[in-house]
PDB file of N, CA and C in Angstrom:
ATOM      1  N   UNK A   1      -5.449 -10.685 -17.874  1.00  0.00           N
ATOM      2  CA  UNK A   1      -6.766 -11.048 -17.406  1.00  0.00           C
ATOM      3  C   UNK A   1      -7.502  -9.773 -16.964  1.00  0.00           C
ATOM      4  N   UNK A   2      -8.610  -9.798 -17.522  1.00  0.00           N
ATOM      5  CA  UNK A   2      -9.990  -8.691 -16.765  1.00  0.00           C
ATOM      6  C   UNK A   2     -10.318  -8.640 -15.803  1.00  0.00           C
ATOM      7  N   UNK A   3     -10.141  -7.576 -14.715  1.00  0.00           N
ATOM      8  CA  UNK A   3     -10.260  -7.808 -13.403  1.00  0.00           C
ATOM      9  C   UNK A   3     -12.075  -7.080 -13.230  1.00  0.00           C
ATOM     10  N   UNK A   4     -12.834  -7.826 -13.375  1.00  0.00           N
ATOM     11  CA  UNK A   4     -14.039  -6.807 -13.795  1.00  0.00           C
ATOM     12  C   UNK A   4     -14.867  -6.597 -12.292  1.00  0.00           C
ATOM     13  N   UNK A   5     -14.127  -7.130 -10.811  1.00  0.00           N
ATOM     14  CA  UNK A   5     -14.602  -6.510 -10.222  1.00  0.00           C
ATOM     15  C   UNK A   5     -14.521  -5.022 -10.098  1.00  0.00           C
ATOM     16  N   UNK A   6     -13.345  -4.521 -10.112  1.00  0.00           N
ATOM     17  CA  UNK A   6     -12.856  -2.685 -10.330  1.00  0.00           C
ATOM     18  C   UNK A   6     -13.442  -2.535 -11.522  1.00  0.00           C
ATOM     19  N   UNK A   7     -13.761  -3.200 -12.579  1.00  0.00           N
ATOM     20  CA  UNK A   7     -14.361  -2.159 -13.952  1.00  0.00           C
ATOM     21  C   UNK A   7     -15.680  -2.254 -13.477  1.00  0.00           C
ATOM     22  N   UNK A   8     -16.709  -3.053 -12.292  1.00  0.00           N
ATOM     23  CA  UNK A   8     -17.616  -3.098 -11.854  1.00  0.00           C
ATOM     24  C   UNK A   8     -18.229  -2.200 -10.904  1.00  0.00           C
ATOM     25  N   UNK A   9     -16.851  -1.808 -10.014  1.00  0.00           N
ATOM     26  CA  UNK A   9     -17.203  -0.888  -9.056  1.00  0.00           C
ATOM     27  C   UNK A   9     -16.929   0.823  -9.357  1.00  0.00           C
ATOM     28  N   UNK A  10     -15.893   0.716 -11.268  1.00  0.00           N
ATOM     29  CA  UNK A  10     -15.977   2.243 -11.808  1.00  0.00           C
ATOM     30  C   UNK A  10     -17.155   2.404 -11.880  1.00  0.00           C
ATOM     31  N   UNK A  11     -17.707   1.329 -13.176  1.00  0.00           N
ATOM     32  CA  UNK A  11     -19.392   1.906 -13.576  1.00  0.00           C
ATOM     33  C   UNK A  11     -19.901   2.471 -12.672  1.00  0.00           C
ATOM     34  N   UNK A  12     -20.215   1.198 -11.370  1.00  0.00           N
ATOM     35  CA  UNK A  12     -21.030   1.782 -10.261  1.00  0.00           C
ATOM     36  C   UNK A  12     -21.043   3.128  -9.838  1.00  0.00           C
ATOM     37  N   UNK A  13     -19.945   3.138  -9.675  1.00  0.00           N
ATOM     38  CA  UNK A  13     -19.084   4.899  -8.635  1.00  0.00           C
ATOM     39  C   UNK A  13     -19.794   5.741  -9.982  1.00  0.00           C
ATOM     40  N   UNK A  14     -19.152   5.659 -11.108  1.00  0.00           N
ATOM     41  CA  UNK A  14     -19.675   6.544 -12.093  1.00  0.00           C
ATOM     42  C   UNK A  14     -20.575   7.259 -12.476  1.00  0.00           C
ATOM     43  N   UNK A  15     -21.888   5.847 -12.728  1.00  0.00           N
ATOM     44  CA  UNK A  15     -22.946   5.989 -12.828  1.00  0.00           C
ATOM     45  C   UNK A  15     -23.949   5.563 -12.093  1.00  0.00           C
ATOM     46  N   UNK A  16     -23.860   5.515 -10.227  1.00  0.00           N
ATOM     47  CA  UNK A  16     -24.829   5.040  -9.348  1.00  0.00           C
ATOM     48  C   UNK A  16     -25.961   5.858  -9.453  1.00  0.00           C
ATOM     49  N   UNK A  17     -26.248   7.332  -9.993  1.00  0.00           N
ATOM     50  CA  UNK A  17     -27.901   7.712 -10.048  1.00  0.00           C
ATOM     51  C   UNK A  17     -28.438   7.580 -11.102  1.00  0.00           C
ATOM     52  N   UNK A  18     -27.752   6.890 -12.043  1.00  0.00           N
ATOM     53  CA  UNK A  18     -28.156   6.886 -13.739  1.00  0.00           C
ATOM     54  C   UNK A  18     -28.977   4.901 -13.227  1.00  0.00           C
ATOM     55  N   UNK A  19     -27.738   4.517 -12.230  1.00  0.00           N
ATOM     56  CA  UNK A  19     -27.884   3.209 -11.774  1.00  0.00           C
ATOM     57  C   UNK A  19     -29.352   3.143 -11.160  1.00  0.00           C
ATOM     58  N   UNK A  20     -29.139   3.871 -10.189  1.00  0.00           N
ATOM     59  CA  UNK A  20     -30.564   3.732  -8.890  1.00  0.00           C
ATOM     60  C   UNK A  20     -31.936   4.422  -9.680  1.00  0.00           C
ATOM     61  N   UNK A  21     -31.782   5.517 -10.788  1.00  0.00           N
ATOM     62  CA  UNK A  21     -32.893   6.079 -11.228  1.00  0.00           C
ATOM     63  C   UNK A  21     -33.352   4.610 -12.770  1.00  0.00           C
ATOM     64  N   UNK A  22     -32.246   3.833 -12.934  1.00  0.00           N
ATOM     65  CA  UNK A  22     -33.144   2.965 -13.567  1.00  0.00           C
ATOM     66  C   UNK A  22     -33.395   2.047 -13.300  1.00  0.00           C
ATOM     67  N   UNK A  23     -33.192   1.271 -11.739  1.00  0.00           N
ATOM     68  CA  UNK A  23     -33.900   0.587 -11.220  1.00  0.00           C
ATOM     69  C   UNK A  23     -34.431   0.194 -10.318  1.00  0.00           C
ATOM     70  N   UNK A  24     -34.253   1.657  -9.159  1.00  0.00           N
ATOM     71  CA  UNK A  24     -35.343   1.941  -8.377  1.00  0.00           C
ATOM     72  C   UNK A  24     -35.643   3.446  -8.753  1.00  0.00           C
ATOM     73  N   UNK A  25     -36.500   3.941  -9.362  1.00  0.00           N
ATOM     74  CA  UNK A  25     -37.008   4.887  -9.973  1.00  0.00           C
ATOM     75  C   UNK A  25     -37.296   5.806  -8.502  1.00  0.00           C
ATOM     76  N   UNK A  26     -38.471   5.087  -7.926  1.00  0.00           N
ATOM     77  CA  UNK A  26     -38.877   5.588  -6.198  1.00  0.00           C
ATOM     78  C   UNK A  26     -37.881   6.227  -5.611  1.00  0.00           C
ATOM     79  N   UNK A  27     -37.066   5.705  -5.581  1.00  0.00           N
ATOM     80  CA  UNK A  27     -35.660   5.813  -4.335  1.00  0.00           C
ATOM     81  C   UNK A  27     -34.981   6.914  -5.010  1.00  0.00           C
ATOM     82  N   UNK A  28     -34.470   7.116  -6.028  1.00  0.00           N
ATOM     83  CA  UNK A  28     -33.773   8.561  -6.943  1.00  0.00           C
ATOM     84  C   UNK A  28     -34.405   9.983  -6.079  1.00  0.00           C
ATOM     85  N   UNK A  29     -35.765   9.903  -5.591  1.00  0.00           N
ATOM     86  CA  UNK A  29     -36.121  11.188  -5.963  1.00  0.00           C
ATOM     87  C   UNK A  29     -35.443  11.598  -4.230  1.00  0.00           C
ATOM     88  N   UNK A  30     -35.143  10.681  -3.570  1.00  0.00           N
ATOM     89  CA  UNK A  30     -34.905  10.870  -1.859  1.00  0.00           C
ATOM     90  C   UNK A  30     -33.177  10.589  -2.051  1.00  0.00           C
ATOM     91  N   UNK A  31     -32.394  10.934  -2.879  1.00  0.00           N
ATOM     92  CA  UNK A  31     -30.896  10.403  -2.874  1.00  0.00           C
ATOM     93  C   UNK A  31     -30.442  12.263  -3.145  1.00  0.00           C
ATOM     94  N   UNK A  32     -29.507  12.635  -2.193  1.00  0.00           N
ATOM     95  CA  UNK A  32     -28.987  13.529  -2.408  1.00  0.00           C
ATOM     96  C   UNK A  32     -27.777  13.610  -3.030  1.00  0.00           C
ATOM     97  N   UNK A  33     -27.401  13.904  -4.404  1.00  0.00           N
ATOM     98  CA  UNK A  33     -26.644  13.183  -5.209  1.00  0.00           C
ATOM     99  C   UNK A  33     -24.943  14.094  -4.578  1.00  0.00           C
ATOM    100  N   UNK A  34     -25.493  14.888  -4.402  1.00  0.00           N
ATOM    101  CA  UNK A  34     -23.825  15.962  -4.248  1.00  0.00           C
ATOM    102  C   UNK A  34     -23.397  15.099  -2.862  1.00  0.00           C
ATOM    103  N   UNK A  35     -24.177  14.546  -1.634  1.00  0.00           N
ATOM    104  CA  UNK A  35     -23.361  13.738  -1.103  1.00  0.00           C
ATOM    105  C   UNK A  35     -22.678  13.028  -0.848  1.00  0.00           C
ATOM    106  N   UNK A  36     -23.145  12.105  -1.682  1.00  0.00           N
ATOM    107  CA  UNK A  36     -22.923  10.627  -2.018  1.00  0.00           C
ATOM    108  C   UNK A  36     -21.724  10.308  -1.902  1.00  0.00           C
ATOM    109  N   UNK A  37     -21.077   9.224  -1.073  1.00  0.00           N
ATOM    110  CA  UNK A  37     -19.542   9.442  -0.671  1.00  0.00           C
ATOM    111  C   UNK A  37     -19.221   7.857  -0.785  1.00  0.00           C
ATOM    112  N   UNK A  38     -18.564   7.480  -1.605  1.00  0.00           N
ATOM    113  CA  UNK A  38     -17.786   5.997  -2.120  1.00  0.00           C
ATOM    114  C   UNK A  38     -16.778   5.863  -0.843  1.00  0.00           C
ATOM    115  N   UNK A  39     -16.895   4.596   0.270  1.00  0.00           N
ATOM    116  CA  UNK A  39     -15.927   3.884   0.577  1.00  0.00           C
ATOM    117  C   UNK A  39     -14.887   3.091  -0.215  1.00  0.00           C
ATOM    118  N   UNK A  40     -13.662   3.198   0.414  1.00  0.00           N
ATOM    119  CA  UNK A  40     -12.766   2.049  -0.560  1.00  0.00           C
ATOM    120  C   UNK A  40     -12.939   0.286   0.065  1.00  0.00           C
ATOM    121  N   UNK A  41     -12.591   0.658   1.420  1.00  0.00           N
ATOM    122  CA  UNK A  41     -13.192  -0.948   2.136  1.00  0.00           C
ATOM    123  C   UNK A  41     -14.103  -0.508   3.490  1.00  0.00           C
ATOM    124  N   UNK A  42     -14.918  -1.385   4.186  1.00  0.00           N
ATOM    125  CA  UNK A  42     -15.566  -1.551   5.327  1.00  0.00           C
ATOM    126  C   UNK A  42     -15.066  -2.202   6.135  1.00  0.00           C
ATOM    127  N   UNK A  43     -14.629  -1.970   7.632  1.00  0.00           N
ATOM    128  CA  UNK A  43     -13.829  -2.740   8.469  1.00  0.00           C
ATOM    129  C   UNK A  43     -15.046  -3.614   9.163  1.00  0.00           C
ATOM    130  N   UNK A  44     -14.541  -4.710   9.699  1.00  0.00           N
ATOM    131  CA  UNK A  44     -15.924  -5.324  10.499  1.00  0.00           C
ATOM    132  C   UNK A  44     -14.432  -5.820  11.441  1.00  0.00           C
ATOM    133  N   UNK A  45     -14.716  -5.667  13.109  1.00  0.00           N
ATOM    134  CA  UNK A  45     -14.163  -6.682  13.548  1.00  0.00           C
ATOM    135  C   UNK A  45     -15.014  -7.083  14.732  1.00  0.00           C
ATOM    136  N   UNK A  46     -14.686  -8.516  14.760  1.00  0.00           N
ATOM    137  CA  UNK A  46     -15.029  -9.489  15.455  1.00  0.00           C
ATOM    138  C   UNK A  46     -14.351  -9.161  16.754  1.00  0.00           C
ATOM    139  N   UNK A  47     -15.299  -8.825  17.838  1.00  0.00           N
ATOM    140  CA  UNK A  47     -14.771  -8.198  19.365  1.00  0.00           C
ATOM    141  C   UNK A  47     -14.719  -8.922  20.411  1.00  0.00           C
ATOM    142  N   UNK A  48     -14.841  -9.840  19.957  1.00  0.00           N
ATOM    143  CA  UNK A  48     -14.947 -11.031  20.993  1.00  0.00           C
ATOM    144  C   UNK A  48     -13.246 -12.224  20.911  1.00  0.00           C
ATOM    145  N   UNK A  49     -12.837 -12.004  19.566  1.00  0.00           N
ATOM    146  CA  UNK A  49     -12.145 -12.397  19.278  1.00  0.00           C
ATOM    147  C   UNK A  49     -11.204 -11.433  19.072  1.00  0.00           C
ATOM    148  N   UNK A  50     -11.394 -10.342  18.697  1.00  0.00           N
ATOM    149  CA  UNK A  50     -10.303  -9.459  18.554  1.00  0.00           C
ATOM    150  C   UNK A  50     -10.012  -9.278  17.333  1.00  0.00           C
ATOM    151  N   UNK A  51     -10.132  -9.943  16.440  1.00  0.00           N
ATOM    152  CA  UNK A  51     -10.364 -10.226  14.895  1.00  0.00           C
ATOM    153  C   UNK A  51     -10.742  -9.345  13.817  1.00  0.00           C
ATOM    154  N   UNK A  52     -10.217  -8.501  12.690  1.00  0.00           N
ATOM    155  CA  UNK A  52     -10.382  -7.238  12.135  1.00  0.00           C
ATOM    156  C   UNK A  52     -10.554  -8.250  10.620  1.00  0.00           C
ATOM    157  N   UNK A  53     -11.540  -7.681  10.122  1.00  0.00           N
ATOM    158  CA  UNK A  53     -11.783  -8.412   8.456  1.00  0.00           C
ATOM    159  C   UNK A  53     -11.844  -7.273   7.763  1.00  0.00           C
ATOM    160  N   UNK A  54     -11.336  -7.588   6.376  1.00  0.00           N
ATOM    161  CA  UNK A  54     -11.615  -5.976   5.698  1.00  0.00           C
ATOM    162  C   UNK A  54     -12.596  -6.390   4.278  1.00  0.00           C
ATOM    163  N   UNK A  55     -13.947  -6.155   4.304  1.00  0.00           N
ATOM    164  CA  UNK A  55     -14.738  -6.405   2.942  1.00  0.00           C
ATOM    165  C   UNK A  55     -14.632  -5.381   2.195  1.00  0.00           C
ATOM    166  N   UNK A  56     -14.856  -5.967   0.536  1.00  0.00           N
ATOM    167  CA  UNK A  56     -14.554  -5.007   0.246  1.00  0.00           C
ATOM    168  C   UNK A  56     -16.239  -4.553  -1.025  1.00  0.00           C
TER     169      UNK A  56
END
């Protein structure tokens, strides 16, 4: 089976200014491309509960 979220998030990683310059044209010219730094996950936790979620 095709796992096409990861073949979704290569393209992305790959080609995100080829991405953002063709469809927000505006926004390309303010993106500093040598920065640009890919997370693998985002932690969120819930502090009230104590509760750690990992999105991805």
């Amino acid at each position: 089976m095709i796992d096409h979220n990861r073949l979704f998030k290569e393209l992305l990683t790959t080609f995100f200014v080829e991405f953002i310059d063709l469809f927000l044209p505006d926004v390309v010219t303010y993106l500093e491309c040598n920065s640009i730094e890919f997370l693998d996950k985002e932690v969120f936790t819930d502090v009230t509960a104590g509760e750690r979620y990992e999105a991805d």
